[in-house]
PDB file of N, CA and C in Angstrom:
ATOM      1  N   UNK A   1      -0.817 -10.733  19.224  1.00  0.00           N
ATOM      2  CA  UNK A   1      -1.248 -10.687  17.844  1.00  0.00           C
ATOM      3  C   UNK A   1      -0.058 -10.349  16.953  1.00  0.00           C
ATOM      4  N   UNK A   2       0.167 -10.858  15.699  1.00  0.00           N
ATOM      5  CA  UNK A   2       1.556 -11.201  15.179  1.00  0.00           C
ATOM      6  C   UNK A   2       0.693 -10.155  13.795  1.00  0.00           C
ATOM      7  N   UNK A   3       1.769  -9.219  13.538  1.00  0.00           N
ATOM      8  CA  UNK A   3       1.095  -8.224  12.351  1.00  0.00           C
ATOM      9  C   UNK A   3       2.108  -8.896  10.917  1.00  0.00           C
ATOM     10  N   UNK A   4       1.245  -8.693   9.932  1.00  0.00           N
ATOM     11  CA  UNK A   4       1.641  -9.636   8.954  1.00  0.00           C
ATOM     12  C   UNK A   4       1.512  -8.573   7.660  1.00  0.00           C
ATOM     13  N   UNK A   5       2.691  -8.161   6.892  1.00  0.00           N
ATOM     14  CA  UNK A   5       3.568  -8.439   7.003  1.00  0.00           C
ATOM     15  C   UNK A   5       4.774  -7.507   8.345  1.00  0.00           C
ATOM     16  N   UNK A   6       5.969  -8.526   8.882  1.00  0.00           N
ATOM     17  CA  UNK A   6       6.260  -7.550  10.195  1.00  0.00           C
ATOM     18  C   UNK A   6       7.123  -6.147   9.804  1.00  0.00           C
ATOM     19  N   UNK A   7       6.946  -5.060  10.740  1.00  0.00           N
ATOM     20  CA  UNK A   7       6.922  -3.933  10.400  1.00  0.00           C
ATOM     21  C   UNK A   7       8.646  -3.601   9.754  1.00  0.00           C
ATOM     22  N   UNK A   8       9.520  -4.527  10.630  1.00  0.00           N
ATOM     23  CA  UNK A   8      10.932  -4.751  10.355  1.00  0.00           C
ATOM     24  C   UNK A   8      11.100  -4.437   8.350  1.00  0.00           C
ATOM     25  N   UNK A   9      10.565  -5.542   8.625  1.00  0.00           N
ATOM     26  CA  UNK A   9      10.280  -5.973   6.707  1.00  0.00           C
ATOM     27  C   UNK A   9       9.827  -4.947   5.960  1.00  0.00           C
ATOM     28  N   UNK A  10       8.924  -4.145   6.341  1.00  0.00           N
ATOM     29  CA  UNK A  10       8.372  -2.984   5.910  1.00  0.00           C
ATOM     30  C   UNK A  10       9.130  -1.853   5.765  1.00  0.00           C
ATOM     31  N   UNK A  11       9.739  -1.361   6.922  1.00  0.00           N
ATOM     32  CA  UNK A  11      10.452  -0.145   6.834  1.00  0.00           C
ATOM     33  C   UNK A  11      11.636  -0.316   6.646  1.00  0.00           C
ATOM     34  N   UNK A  12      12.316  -1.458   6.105  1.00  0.00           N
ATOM     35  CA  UNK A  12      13.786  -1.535   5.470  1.00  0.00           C
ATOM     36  C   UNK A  12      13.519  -1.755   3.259  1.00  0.00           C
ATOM     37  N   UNK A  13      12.393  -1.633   3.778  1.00  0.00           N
ATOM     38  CA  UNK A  13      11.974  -1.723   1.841  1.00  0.00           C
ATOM     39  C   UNK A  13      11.917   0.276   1.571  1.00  0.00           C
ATOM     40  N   UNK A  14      11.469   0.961   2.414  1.00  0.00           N
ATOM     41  CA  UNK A  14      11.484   2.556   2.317  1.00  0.00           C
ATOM     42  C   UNK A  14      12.605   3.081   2.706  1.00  0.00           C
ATOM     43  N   UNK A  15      13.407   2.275   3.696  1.00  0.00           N
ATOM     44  CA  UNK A  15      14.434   3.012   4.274  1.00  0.00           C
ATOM     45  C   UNK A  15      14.622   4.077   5.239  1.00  0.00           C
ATOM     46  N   UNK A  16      13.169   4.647   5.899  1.00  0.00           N
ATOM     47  CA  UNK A  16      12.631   5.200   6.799  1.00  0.00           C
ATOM     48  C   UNK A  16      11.391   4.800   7.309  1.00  0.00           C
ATOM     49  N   UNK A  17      10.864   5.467   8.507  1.00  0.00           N
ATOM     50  CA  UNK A  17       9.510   4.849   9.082  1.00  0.00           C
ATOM     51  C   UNK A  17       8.165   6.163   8.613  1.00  0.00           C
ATOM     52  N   UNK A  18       9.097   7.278   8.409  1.00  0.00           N
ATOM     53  CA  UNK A  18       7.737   8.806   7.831  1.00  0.00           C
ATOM     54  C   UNK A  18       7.852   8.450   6.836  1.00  0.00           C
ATOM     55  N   UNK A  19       8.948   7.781   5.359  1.00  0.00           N
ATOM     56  CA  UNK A  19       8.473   7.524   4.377  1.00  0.00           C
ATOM     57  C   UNK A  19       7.851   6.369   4.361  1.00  0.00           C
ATOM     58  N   UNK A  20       7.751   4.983   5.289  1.00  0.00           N
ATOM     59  CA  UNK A  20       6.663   4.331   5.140  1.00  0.00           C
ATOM     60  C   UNK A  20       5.135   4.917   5.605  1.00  0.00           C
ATOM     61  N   UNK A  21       5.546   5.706   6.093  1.00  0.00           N
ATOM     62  CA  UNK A  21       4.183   6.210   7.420  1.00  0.00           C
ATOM     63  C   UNK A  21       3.083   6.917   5.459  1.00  0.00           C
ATOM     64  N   UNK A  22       4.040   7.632   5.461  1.00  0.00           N
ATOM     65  CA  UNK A  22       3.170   8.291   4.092  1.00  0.00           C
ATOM     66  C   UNK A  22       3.157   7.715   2.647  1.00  0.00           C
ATOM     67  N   UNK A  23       3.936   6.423   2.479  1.00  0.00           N
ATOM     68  CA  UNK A  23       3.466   5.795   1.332  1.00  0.00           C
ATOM     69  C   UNK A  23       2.752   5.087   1.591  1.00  0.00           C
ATOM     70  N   UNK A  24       2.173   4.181   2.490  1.00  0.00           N
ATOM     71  CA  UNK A  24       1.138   3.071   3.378  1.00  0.00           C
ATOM     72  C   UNK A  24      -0.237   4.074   3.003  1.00  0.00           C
ATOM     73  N   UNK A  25       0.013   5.284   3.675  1.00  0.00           N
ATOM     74  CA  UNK A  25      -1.031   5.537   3.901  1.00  0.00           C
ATOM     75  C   UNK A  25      -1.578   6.073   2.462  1.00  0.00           C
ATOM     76  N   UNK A  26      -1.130   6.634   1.574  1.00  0.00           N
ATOM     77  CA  UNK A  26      -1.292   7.136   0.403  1.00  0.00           C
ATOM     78  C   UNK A  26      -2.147   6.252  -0.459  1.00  0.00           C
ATOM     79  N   UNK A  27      -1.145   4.711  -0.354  1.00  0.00           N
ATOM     80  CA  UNK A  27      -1.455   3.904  -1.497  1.00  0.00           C
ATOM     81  C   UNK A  27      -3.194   3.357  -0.641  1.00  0.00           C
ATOM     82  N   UNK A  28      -3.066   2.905   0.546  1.00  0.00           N
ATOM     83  CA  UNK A  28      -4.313   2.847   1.815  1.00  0.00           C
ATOM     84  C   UNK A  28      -5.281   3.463   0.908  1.00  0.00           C
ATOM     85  N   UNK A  29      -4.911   4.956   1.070  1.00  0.00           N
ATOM     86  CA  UNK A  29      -6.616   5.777   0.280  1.00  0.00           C
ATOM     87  C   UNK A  29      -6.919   5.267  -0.981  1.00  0.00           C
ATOM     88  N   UNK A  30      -5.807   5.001  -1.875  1.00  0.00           N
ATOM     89  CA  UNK A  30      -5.919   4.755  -3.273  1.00  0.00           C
ATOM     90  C   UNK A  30      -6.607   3.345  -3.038  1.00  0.00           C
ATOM     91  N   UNK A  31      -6.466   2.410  -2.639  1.00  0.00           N
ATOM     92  CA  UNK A  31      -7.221   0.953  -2.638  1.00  0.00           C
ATOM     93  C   UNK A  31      -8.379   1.562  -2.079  1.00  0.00           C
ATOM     94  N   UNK A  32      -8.912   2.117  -0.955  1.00  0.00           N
ATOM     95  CA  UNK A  32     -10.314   2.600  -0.298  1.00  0.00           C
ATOM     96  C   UNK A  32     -11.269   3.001  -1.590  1.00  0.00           C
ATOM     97  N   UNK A  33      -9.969   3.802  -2.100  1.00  0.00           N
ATOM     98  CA  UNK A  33     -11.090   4.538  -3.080  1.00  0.00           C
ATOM     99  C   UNK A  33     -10.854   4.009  -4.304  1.00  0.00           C
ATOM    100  N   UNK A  34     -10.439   2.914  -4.667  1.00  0.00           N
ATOM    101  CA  UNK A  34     -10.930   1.740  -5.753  1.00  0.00           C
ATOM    102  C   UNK A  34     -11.835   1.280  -5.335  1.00  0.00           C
ATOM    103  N   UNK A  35     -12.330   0.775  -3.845  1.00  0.00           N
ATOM    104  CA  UNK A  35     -13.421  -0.269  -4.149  1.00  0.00           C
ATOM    105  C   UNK A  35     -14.370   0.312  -3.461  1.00  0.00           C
ATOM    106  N   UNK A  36     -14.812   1.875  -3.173  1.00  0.00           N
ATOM    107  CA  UNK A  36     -15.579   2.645  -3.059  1.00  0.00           C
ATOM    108  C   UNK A  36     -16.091   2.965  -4.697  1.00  0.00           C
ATOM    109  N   UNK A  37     -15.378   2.996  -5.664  1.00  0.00           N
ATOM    110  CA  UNK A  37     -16.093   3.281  -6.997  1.00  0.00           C
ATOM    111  C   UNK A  37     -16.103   1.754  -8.261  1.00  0.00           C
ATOM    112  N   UNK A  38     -15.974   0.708  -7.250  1.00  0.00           N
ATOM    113  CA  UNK A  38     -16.147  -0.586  -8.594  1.00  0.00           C
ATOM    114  C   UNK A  38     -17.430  -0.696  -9.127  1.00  0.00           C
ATOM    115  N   UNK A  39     -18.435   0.400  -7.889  1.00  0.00           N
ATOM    116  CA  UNK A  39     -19.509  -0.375  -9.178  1.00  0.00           C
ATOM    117  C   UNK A  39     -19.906   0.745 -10.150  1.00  0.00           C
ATOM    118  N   UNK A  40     -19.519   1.955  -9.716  1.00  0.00           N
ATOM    119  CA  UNK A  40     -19.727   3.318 -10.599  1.00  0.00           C
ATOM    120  C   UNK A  40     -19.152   2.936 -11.760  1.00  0.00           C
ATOM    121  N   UNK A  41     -17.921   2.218 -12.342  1.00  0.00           N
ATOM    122  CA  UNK A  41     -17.372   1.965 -13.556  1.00  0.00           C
ATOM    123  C   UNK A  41     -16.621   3.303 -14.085  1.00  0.00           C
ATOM    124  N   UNK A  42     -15.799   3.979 -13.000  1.00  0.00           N
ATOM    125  CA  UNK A  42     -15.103   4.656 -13.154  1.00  0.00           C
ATOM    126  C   UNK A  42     -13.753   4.504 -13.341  1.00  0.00           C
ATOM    127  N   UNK A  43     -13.135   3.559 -12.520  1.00  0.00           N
ATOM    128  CA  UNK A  43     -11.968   2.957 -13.334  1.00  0.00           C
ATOM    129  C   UNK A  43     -10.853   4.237 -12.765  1.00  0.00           C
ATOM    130  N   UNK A  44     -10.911   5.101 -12.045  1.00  0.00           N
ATOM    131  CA  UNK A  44      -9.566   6.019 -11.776  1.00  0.00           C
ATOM    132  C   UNK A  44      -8.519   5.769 -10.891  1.00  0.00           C
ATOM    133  N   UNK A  45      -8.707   4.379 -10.178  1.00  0.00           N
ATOM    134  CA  UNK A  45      -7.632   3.867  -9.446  1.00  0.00           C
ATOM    135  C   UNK A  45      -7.150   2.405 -10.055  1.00  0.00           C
ATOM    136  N   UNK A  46      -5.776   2.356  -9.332  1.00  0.00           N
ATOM    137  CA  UNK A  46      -5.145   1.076  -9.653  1.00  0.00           C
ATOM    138  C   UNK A  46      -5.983  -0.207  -8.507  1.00  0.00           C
ATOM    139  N   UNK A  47      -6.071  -1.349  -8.912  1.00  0.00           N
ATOM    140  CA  UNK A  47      -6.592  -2.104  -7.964  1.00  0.00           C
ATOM    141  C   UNK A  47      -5.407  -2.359  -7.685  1.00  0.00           C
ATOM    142  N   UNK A  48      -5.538  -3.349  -6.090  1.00  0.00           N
ATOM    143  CA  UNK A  48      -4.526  -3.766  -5.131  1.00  0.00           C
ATOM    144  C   UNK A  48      -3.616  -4.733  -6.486  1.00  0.00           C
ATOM    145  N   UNK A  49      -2.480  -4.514  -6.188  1.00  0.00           N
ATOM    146  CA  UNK A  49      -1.420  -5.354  -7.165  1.00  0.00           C
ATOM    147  C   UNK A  49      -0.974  -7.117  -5.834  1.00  0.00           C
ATOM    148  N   UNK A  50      -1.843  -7.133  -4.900  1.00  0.00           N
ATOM    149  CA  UNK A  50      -1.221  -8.282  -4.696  1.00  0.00           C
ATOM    150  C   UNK A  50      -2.449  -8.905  -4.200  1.00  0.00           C
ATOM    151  N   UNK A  51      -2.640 -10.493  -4.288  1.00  0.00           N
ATOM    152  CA  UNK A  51      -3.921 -11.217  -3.584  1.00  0.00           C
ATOM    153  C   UNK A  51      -3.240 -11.212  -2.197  1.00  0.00           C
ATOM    154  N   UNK A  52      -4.319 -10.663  -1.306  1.00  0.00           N
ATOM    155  CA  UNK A  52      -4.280 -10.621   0.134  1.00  0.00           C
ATOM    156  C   UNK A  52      -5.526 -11.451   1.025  1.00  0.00           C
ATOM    157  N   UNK A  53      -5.288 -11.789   1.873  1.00  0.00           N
ATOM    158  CA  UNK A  53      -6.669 -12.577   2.853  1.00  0.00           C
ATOM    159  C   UNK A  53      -7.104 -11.377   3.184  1.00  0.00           C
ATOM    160  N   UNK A  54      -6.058  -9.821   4.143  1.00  0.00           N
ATOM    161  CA  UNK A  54      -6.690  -8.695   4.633  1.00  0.00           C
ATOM    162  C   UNK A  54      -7.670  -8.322   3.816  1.00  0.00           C
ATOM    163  N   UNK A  55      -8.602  -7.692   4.480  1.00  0.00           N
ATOM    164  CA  UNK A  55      -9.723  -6.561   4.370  1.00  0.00           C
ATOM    165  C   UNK A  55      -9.215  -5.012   4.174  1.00  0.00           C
ATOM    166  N   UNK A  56      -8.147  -4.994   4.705  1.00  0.00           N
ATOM    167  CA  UNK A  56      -8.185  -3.719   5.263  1.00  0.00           C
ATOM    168  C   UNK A  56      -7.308  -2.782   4.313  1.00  0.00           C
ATOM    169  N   UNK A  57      -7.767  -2.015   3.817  1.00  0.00           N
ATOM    170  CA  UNK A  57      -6.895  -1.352   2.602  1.00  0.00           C
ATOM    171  C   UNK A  57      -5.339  -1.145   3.593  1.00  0.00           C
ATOM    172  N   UNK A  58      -4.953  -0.961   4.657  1.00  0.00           N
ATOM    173  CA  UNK A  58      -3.909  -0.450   4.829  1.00  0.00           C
ATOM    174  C   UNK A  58      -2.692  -2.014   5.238  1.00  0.00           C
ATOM    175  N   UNK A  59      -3.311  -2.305   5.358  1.00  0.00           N
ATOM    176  CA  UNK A  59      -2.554  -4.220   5.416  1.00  0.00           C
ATOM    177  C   UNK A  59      -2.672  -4.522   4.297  1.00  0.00           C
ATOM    178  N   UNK A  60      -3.289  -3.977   3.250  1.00  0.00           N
ATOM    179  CA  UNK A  60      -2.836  -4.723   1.656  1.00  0.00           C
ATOM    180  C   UNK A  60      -1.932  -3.337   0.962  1.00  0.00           C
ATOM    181  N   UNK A  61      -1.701  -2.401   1.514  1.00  0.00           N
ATOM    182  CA  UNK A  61      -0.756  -1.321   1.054  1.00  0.00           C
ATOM    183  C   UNK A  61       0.686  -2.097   1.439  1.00  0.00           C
ATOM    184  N   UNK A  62       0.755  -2.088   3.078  1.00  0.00           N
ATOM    185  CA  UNK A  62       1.825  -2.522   3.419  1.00  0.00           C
ATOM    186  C   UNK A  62       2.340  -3.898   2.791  1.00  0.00           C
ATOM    187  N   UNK A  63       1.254  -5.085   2.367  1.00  0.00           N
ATOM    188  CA  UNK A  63       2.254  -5.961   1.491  1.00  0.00           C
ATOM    189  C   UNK A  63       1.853  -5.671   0.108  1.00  0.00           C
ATOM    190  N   UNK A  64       1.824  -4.578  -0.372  1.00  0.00           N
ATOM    191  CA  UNK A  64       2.168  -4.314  -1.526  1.00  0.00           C
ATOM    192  C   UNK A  64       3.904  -3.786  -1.658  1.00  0.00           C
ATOM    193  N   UNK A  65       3.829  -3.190  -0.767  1.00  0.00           N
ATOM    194  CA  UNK A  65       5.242  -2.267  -0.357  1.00  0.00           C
ATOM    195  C   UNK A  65       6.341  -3.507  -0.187  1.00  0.00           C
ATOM    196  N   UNK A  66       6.062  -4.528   0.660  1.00  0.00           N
ATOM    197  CA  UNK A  66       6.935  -6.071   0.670  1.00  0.00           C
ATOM    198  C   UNK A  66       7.159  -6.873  -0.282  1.00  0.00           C
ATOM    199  N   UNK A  67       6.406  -6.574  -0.932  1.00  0.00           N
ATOM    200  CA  UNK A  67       6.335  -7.273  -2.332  1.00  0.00           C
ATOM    201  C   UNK A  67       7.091  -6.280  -3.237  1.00  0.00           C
ATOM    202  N   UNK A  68       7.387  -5.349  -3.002  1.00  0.00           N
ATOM    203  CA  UNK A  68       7.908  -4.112  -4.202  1.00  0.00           C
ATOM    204  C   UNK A  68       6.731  -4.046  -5.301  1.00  0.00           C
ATOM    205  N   UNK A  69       6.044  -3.793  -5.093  1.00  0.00           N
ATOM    206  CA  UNK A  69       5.105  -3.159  -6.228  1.00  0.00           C
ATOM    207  C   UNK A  69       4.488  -2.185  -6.155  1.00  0.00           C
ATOM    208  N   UNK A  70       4.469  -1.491  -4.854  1.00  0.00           N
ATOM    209  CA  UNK A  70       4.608  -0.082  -4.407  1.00  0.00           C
ATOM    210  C   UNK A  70       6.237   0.323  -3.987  1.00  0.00           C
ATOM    211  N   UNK A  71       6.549   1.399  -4.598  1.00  0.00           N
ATOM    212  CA  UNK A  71       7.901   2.351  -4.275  1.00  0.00           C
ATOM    213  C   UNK A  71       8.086   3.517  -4.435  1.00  0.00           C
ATOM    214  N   UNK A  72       8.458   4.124  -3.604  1.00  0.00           N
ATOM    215  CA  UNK A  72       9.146   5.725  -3.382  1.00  0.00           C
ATOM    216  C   UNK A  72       9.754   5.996  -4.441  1.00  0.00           C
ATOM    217  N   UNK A  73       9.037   7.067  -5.225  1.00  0.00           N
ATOM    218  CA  UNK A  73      10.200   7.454  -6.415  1.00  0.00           C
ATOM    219  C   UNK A  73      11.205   8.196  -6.175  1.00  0.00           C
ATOM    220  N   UNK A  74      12.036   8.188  -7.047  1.00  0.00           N
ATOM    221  CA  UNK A  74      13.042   8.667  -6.797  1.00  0.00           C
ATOM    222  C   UNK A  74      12.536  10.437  -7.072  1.00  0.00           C
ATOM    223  N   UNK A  75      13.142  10.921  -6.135  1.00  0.00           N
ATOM    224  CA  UNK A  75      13.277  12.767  -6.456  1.00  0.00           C
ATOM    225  C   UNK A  75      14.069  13.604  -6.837  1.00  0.00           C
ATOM    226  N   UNK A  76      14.486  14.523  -8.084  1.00  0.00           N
ATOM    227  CA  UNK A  76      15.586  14.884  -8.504  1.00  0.00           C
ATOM    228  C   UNK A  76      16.099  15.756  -7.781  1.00  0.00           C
ATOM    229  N   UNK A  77      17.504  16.246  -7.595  1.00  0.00           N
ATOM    230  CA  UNK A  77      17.611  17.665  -6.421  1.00  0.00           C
ATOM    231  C   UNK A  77      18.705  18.527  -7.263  1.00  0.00           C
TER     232      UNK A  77
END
């Protein structure tokens, strides 16, 4: 089974695999819990920024992240 988009591709857009591990999963809840409240008309999440065939909130995180429309902000030190 061929994972789409491949993980290569993925974790050279974060530059690590714990900062993909926790932006995947972050943005993951945030799509879950958009289309857990579309019909309440609450409106407190962003919908998915890319058309995907997946179902699965965490395969439309990860090509959001391929696409750059999810990114790691920068942190001041």
């Amino acid at each position: 089974m061929m994972l789409e988009p491949p993980i290569g591709a993925v974790v050279e857009k974060t530059k690590s695999r714990f900062g993909l591990v926790v932006l995947a999963a972050r943005r993951a809840r945030q799509i879950n819990a958009y289309y857990n409240e579309l019909g309440a008309g609450i409106g407190g999440y962003v919908p998915p920024q890319v058309h995907s065939l997946s179902r699965k909130p965490l395969s439309i995180s990860l090509e959001e992240i391929v696409q750059d429309k999810v990114v790691i902000a920068p942190t001041e030190e």
